[in-house]
N, C-alpha and C. Protein backbone atom coordinates (compact mmCIF):
# COMPACT_ATOMS: atom_id res chain seq x y z
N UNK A 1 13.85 24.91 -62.18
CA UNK A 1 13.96 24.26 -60.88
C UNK A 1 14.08 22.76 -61.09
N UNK A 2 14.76 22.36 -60.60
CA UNK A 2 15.11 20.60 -60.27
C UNK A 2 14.14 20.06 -59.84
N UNK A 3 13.93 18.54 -60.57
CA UNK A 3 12.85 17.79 -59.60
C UNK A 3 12.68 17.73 -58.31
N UNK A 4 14.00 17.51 -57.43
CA UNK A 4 13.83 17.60 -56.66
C UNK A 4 13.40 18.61 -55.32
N UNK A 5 14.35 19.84 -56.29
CA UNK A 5 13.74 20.94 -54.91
C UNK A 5 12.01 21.24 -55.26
N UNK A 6 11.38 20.90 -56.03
CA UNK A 6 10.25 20.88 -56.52
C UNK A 6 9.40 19.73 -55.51
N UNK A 7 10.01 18.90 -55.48
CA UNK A 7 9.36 17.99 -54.55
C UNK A 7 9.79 18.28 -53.24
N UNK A 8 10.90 18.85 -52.42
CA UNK A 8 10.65 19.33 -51.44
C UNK A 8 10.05 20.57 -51.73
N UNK A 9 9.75 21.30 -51.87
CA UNK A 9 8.88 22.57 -52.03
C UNK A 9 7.64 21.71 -51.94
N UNK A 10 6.57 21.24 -52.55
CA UNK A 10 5.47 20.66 -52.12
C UNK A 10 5.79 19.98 -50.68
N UNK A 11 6.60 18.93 -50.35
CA UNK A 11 6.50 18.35 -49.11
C UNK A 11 6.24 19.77 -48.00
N UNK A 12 6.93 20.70 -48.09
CA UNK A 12 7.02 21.33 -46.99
C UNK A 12 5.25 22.19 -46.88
N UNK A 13 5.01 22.04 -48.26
CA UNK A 13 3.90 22.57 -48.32
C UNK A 13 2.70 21.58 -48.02
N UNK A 14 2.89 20.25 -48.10
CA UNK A 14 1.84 19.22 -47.44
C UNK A 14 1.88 19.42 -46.18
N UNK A 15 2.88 19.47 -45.80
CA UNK A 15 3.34 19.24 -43.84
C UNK A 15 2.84 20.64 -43.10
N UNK A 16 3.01 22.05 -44.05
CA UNK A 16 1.97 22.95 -43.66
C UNK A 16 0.19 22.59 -43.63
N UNK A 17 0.02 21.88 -44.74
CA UNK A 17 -1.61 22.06 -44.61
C UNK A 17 -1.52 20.93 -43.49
N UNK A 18 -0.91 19.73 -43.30
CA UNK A 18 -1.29 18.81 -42.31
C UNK A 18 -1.16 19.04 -41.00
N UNK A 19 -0.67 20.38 -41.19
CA UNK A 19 -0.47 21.02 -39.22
C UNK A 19 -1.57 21.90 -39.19
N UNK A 20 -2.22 22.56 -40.66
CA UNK A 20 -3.28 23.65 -40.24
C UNK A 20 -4.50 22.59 -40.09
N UNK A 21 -4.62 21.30 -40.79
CA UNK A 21 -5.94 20.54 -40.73
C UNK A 21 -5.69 20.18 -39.34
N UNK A 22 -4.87 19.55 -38.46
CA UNK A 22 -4.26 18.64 -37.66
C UNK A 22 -3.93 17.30 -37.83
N UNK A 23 -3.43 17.37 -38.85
CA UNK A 23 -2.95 15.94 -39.07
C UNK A 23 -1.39 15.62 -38.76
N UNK A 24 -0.90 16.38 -38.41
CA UNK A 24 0.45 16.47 -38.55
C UNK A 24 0.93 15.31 -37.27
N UNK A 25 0.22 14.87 -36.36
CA UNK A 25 0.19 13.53 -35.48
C UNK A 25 -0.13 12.36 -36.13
N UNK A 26 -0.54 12.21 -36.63
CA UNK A 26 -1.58 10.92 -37.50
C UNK A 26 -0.08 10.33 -37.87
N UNK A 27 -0.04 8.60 -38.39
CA UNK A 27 0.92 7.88 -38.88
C UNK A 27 0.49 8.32 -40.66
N UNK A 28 1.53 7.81 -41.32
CA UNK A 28 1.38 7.96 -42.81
C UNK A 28 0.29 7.08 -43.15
N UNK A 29 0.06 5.95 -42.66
CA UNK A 29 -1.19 5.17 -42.77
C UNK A 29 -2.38 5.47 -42.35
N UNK A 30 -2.41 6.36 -40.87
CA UNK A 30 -3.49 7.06 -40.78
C UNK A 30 -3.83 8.04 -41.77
N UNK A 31 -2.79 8.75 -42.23
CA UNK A 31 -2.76 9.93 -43.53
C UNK A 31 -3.89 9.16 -44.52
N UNK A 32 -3.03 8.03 -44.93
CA UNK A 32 -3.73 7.55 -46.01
C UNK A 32 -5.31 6.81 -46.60
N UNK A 33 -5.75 6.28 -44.91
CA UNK A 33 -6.78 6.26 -44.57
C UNK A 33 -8.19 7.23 -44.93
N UNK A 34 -7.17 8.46 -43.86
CA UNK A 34 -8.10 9.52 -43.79
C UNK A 34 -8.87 9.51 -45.28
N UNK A 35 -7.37 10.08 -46.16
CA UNK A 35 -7.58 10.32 -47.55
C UNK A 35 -8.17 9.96 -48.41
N UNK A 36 -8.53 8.17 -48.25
CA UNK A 36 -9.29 7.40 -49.12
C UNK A 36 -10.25 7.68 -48.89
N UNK A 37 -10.58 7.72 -47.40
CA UNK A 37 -12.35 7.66 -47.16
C UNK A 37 -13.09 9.16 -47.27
N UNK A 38 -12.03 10.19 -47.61
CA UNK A 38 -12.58 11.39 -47.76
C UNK A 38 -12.90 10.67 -49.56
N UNK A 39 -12.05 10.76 -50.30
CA UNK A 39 -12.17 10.67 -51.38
C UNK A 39 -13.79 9.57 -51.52
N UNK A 40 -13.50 8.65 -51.24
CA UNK A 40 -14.57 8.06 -51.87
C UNK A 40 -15.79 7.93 -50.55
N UNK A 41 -15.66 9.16 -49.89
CA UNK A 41 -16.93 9.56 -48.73
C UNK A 41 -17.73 10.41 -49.66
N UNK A 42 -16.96 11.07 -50.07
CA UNK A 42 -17.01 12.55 -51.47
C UNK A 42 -18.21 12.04 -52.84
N UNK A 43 -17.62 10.86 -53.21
CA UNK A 43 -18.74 10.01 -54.44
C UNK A 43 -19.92 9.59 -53.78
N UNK A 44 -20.29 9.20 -52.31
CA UNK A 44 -21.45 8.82 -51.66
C UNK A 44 -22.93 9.54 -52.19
N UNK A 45 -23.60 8.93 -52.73
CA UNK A 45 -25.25 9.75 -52.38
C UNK A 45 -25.96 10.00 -51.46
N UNK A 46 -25.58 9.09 -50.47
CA UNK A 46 -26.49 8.70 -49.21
C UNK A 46 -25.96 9.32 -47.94
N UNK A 47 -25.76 8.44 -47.07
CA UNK A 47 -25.42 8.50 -45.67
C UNK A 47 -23.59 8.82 -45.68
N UNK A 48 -23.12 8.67 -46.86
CA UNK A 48 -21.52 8.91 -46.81
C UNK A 48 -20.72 7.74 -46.25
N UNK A 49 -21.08 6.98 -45.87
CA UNK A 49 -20.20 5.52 -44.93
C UNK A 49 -19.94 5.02 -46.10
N UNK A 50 -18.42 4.66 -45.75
CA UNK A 50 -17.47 3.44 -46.73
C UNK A 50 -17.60 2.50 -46.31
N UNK A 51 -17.18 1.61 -46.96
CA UNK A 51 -17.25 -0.29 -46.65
C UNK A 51 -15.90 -0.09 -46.39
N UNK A 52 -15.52 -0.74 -45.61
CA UNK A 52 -13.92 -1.47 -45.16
C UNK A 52 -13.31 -1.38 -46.16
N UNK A 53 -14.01 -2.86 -47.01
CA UNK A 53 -13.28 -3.41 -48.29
C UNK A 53 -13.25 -2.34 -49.08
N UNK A 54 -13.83 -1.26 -49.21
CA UNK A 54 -13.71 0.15 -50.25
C UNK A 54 -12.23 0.42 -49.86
N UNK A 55 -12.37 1.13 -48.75
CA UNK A 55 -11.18 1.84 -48.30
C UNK A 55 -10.07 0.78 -48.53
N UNK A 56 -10.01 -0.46 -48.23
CA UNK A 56 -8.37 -0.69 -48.71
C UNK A 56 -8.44 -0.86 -49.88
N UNK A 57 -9.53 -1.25 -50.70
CA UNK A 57 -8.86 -1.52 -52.01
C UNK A 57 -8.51 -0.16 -53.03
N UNK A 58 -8.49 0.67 -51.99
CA UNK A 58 -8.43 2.53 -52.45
C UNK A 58 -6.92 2.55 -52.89
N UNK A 59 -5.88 3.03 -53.62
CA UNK A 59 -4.92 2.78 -54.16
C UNK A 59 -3.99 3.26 -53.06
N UNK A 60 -4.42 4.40 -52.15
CA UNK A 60 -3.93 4.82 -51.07
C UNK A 60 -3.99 3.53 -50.13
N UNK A 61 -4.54 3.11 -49.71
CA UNK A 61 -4.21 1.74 -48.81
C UNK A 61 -4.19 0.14 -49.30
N UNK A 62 -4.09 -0.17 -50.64
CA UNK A 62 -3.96 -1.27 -50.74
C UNK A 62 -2.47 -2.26 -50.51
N UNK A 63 -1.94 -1.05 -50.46
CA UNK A 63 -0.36 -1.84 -50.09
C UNK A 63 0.29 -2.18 -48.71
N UNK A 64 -1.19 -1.81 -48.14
CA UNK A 64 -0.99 -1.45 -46.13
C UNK A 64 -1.24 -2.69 -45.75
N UNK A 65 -0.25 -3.20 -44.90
CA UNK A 65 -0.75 -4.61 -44.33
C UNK A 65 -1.69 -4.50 -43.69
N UNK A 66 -2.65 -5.56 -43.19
CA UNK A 66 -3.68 -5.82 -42.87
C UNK A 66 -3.67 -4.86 -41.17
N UNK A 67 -3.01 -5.86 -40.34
CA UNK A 67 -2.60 -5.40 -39.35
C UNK A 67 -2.46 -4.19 -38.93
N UNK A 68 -1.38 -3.43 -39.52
CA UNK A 68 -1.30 -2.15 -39.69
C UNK A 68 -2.99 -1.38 -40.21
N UNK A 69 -3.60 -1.88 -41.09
CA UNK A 69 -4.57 -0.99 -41.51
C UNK A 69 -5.59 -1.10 -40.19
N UNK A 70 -6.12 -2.17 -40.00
CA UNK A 70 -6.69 -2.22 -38.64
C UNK A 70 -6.15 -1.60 -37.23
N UNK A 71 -5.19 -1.77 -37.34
CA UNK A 71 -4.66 -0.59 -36.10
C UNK A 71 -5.21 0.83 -36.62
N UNK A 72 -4.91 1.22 -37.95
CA UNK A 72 -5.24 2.37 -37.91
C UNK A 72 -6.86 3.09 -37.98
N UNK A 73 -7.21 2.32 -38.60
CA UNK A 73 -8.77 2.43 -38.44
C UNK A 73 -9.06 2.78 -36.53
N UNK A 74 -8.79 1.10 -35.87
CA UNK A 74 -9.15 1.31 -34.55
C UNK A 74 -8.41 2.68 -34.02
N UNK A 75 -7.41 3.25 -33.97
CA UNK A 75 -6.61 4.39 -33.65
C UNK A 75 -7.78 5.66 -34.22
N UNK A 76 -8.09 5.81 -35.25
CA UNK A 76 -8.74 7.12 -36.18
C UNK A 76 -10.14 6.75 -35.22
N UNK A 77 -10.58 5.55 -34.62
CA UNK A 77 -11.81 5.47 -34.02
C UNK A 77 -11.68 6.32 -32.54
N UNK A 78 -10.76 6.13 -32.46
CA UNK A 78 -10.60 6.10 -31.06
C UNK A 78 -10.33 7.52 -31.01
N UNK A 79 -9.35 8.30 -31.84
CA UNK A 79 -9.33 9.62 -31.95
C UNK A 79 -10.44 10.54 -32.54
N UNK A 80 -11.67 9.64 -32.45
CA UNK A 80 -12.76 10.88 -32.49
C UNK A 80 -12.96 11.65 -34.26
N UNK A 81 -12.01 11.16 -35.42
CA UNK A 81 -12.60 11.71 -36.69
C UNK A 81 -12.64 10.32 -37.33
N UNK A 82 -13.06 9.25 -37.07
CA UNK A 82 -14.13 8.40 -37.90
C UNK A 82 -15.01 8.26 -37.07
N UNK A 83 -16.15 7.91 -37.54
CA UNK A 83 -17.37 7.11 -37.05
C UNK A 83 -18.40 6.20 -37.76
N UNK A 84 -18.77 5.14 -37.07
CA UNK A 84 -19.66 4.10 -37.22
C UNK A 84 -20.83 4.78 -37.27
N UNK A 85 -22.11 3.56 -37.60
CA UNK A 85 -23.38 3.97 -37.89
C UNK A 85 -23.65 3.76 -36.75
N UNK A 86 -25.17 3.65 -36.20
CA UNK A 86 -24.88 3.76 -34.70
C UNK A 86 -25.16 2.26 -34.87
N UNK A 87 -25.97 1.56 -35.30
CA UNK A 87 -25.52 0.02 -35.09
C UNK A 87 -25.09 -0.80 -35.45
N UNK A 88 -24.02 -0.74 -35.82
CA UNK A 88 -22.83 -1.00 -36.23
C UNK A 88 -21.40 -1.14 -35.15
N UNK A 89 -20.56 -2.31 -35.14
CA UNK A 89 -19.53 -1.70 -34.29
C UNK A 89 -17.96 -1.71 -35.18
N UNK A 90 -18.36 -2.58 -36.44
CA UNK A 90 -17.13 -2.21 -37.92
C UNK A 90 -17.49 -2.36 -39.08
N UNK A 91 -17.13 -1.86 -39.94
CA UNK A 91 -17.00 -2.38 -41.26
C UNK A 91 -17.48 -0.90 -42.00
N UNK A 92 -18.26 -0.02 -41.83
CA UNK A 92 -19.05 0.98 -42.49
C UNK A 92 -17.90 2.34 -41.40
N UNK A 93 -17.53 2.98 -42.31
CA UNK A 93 -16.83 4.42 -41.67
C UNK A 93 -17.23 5.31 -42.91
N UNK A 94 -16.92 6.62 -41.67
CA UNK A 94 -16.90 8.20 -42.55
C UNK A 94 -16.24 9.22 -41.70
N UNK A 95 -15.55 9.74 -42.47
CA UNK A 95 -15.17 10.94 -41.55
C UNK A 95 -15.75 12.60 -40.65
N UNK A 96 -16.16 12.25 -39.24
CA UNK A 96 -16.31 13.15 -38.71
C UNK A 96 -16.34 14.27 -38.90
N UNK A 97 -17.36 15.57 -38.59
CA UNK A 97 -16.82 16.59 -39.04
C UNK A 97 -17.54 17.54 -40.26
């Protein structure tokens, strides 16, 4: 098989799991978000909350403009799978759930 139909064969197979999780709405930046803070929610001992500065400097979002990353954060807030500590109103996230 060719690189390439190999790589569409996985794409079609990401875009299945991201419709069975529900991600299949989310922007690619929200994608990538999600992803970091699962990943390094995953290494947590404690309470599971990331630092901001974790998540972008995650290889998945360090290339995300600022702007853009803050939209997406506030967007993933607003859609109910991140959350803050309770006193807290930024900087510490984890994913819902």
């Amino acid at each position: 098989m060719k690189d390439i139909e190999r790589y569409a064969e996985l794409l079609r197979d990401l875009r299945d799991m991201e419709d069975d999780i529900g991600l299949s709405d989310y922007t690619a930046t929200e994608k990538n978000i999600i992803s970091a803070i699962a990943q390094l929610q995953f290494k947590k001992d404690s309470n599971g909350y990331v630092a901001s500065k974790e998540i972008k400097a995650h290889e998945l979002c360090s290339d995300v403009p600022n702007p853009s990353y803050f939209r997406a954060l506030k967007n993933l807030l607003s859609r109910g799978l991140l959350t803050l500590p309770a006193d807290r109103k930024k900087g510490l996230y984890r994913i819902e759930g």
